[in-house]
Protein backbone atom coordinates (compact mmCIF):
# COMPACT_ATOMS: atom_id res chain seq x y z
CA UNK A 1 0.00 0.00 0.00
CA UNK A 2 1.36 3.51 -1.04
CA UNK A 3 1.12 5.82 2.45
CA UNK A 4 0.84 8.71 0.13
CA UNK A 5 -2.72 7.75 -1.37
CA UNK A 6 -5.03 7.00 1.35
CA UNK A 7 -7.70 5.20 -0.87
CA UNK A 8 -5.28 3.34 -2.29
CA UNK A 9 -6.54 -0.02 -0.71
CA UNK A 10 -9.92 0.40 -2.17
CA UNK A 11 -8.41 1.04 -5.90
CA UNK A 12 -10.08 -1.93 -7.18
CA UNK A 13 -13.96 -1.01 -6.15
CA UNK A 14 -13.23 2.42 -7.55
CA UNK A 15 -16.60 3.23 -10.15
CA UNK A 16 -16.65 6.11 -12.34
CA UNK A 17 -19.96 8.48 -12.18
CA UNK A 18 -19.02 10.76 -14.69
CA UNK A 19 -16.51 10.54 -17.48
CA UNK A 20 -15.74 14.21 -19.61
CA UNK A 21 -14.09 13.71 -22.88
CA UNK A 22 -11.23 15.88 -22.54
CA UNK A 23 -11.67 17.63 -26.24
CA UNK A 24 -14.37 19.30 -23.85
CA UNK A 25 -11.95 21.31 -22.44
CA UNK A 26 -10.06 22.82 -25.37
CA UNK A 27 -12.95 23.34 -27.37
CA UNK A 28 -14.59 25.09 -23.92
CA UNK A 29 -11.33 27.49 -23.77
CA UNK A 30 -11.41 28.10 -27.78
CA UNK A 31 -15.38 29.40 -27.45
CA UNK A 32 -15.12 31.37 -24.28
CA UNK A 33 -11.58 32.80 -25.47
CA UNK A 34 -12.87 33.83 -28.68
CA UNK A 35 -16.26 35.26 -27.34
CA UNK A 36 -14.57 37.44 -24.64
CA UNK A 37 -12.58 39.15 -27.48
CA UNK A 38 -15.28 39.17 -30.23
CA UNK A 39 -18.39 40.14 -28.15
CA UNK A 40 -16.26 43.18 -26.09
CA UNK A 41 -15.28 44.15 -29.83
CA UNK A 42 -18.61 44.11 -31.07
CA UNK A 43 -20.27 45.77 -27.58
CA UNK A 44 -17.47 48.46 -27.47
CA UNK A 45 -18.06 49.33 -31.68
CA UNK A 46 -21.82 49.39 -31.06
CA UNK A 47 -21.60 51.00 -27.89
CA UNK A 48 -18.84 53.67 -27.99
CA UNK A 49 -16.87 53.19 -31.37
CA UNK A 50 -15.80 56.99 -31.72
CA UNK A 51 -14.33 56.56 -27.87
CA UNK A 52 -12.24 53.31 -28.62
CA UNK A 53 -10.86 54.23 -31.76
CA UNK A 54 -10.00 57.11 -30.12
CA UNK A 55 -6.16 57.63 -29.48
CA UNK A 56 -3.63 60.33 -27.95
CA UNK A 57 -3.16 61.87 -31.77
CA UNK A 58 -5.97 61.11 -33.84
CA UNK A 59 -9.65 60.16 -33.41
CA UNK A 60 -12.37 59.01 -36.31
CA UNK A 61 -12.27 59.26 -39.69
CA UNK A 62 -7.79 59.03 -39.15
CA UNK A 63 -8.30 55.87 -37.02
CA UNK A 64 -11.46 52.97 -37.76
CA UNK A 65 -10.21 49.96 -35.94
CA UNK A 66 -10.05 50.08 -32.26
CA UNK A 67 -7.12 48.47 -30.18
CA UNK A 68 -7.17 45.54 -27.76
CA UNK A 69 -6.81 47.05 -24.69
CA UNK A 70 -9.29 50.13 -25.81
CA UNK A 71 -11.60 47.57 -26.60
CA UNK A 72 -11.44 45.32 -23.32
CA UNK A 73 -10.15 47.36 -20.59
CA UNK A 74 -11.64 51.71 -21.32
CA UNK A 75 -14.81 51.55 -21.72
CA UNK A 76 -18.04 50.03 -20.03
CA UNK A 77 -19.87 47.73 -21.15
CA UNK A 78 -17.28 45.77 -23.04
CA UNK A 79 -15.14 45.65 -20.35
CA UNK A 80 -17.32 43.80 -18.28
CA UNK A 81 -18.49 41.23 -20.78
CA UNK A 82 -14.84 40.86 -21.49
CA UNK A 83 -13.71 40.45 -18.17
CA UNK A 84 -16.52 37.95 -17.20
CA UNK A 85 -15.85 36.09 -19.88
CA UNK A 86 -12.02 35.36 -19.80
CA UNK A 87 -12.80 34.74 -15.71
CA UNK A 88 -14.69 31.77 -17.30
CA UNK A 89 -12.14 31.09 -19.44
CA UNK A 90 -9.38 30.56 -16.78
CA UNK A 91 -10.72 27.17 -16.08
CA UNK A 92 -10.46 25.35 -19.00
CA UNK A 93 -7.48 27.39 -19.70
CA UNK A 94 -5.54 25.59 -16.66
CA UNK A 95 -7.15 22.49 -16.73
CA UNK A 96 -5.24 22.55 -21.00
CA UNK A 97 -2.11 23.41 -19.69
CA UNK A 98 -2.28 20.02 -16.77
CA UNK A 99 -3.74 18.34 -19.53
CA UNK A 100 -1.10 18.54 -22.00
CA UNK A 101 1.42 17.79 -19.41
CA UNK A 102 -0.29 14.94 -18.56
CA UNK A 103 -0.85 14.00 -22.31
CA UNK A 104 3.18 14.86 -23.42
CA UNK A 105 4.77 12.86 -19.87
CA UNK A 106 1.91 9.75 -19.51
CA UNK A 107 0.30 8.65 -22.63
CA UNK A 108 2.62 9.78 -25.55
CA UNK A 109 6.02 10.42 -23.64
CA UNK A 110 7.25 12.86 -26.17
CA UNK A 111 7.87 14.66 -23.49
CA UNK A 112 10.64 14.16 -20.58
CA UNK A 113 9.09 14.90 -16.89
CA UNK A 114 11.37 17.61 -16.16
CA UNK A 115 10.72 18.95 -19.46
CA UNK A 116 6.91 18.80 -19.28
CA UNK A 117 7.21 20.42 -15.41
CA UNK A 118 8.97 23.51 -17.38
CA UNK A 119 6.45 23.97 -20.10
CA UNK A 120 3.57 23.69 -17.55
CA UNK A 121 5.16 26.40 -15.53
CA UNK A 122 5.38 28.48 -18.25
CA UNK A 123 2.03 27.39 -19.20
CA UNK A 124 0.67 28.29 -15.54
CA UNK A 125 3.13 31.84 -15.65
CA UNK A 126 1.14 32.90 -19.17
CA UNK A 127 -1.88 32.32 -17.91
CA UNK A 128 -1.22 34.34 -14.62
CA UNK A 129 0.63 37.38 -17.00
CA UNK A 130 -2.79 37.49 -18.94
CA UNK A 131 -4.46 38.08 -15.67
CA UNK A 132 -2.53 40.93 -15.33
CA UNK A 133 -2.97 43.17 -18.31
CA UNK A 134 -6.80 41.88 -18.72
CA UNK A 135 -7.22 43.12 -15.06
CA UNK A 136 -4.95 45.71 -14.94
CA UNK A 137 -6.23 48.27 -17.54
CA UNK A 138 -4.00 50.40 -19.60
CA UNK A 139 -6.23 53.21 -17.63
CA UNK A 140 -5.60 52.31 -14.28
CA UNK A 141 -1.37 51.20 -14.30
CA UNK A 142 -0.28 52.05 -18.14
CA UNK A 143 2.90 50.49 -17.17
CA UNK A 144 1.95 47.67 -14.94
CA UNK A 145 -0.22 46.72 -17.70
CA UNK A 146 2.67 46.83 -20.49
CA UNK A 147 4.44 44.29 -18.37
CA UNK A 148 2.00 42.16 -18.06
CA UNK A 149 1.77 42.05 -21.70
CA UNK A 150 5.23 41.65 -21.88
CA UNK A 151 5.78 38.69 -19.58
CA UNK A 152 2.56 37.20 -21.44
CA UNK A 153 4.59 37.82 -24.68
CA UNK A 154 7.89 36.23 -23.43
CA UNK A 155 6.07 33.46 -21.98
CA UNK A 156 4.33 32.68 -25.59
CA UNK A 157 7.17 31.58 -27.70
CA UNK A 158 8.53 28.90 -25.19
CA UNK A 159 4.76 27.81 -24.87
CA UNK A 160 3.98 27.44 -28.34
CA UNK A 161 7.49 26.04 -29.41
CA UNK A 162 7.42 23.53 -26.08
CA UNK A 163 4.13 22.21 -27.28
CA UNK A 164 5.07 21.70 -31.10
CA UNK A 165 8.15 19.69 -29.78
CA UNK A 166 5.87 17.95 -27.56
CA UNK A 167 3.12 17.47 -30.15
CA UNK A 168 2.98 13.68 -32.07
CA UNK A 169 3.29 13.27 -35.45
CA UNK A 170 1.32 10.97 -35.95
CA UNK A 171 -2.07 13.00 -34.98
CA UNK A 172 -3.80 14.39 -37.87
CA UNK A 173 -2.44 18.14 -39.44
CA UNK A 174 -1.93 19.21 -36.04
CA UNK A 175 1.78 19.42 -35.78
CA UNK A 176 0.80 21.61 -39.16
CA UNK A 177 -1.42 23.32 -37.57
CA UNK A 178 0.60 24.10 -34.85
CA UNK A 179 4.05 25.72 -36.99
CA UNK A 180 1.20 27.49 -39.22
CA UNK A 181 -0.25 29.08 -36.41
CA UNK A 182 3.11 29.60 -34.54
CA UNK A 183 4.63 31.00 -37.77
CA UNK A 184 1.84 33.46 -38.19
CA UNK A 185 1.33 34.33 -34.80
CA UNK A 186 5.55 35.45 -34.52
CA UNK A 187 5.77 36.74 -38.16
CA UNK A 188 2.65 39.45 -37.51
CA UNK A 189 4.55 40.88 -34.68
CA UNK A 190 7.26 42.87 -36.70
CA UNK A 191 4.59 44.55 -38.45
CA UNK A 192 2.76 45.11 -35.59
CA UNK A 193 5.62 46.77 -33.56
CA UNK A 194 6.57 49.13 -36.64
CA UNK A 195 2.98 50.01 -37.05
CA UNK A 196 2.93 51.16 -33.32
CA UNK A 197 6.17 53.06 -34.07
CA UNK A 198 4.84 54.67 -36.92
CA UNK A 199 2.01 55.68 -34.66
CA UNK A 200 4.04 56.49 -31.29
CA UNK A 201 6.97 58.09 -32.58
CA UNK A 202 5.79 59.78 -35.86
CA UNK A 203 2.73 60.46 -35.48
CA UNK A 204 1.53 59.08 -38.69
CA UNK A 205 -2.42 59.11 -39.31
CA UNK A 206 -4.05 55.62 -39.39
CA UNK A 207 -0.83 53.87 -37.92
CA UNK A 208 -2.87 52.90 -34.76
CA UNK A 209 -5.43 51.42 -36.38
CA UNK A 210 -2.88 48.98 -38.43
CA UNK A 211 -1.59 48.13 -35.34
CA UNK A 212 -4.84 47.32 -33.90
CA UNK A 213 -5.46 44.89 -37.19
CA UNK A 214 -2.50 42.98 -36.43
CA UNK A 215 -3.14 42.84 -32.72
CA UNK A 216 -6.53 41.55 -33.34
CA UNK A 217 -4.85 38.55 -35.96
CA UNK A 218 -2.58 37.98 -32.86
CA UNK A 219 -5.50 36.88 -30.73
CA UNK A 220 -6.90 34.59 -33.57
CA UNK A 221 -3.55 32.95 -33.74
CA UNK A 222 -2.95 32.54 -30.01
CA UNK A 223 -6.24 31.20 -29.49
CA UNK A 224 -6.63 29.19 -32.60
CA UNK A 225 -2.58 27.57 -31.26
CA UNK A 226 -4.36 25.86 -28.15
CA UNK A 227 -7.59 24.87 -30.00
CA UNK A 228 -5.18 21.92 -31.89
CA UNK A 229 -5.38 20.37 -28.43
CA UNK A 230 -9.03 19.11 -29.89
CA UNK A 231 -7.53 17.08 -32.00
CA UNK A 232 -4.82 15.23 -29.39
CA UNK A 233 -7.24 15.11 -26.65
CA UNK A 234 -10.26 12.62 -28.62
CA UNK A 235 -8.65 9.81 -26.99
CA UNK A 236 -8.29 11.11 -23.28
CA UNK A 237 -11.52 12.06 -20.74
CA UNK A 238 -11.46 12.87 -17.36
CA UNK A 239 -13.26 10.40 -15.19
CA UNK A 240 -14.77 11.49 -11.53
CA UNK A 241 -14.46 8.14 -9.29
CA UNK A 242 -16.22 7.46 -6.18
CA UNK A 243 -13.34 6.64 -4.15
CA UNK A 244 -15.31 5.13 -1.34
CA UNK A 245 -17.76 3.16 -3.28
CA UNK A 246 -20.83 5.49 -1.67
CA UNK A 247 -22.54 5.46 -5.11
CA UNK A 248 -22.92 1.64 -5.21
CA UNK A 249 -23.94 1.56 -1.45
CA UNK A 250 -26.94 4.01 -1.96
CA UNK A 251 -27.86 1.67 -5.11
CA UNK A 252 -27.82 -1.28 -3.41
CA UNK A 253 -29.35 -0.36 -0.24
């Protein structure tokens, strides 16, 4: 008997009362990661577009598209659809990251367990940075906010490259899924960052609002990354066991 696991003696009358395919969980965290974007976006447009759009230099016609953090963190209502939504989101969102841990170390071993402790770290760190700049508006810390978004950032590329050297082969398209995604999400930040140049240091008209395009793609790419998970996951659920057997006592009583 393992003295770590105190039901470990009763291992073999263990009965499952629930079983949830784990495909539940990335597709949960793709829908409720996309809709706290795309519904603040489309609340904050209908809502208070000329306010978002809005900037330090220029304000409607000169700039149409409104940025992220405009979008989810200035203005009521969107920011409270936003924020109630990613709050949802943070559940699936951890329960992927143990997941794929569990997935990369126990049932494909692509992974090392040292390795796989790392990437979930980093895994658990990202998801804690986005806490911070969704929470943290640009409004109320400007530059607690930025690094945030920074550590979010950093934390991104050893995610997405951990889990593509993780990811099997052998699963359909989703290692090329994966380096699409990965390639697009890392090649649209150049362009993004000399957009936001072009906007913070020369003032140029419109800039912002190409910055804001590519910092929208950003979040399609990000999300859309994790969403492959769908397709590893079909063969893995979670199962919720009644340890002590109460289920079958109350059914046979």
């Amino acid at each position: 008997m393992d003295g770590g696991y105190p039901y470990a003696h009763l291992d073999s009358y263990k009965k499952p009362i629930a079983r949830i395919p784990a495909t539940y969980i990335s597709l949960g965290h793709t829908i409720l990661g996309y809709c706290a974007f795309f519904i603040a976006l489309v609340v904050g447009c209908y809502t208070q577009y000329e306010k978002i759009v809005r900037n330090e230099f220029y304000g409607y016609p000169q700039e149409f598209v409104p940025s992220v953090s405009a979008t989810t963190g200035d203005r009521y209502p969107a920011r409270a659809y936003f924020q109630i939504l990613i709050a949802l989101t943070s559940g699936p969102r951890f329960l992927l990251v143990y997941l794929w841990y569990l997935y990369s170390t126990r049932v494909t071993r692509t992974s090392s367990v040292p390795l796989g402790k790392a990437l979930m770290a980093v895994g658990i760190l990202r998801t804690l940075a986005c806490g911070g700049w969704v929470y943290i508006t640009s409004t109320d810390d400007h530059d607690l906010h930025d690094v945030a978004m920074g550590l979010y950032l950093l934390c991104t590329l050893p995610w997405q490259l951990g889990v593509l050297r993780t990811s099997v082969r052998t699963v359909s398209n989703s290692v090329a899924w994966r380096r699409a995604l990965l390639i697009a999400f890392f090649g649209t930040t150049p362009f993004m960052i000399y957009y936001f140049i072009q906007h913070k240091v020369h003032h140029i008209a419109g800039a912002y609002s190409m910055y804001a395009i590519f910092e929208w793609s950003l979040i399609v790419y990000d999300i859309g990354f994790d969403a492959v998970t769908m397709l590893d996951f079909q063969l893995l659920e979670i199962v919720v066991s009644d340890m002590m057997n109460l289920t079958h006592k109350k059914e046979t009583a």
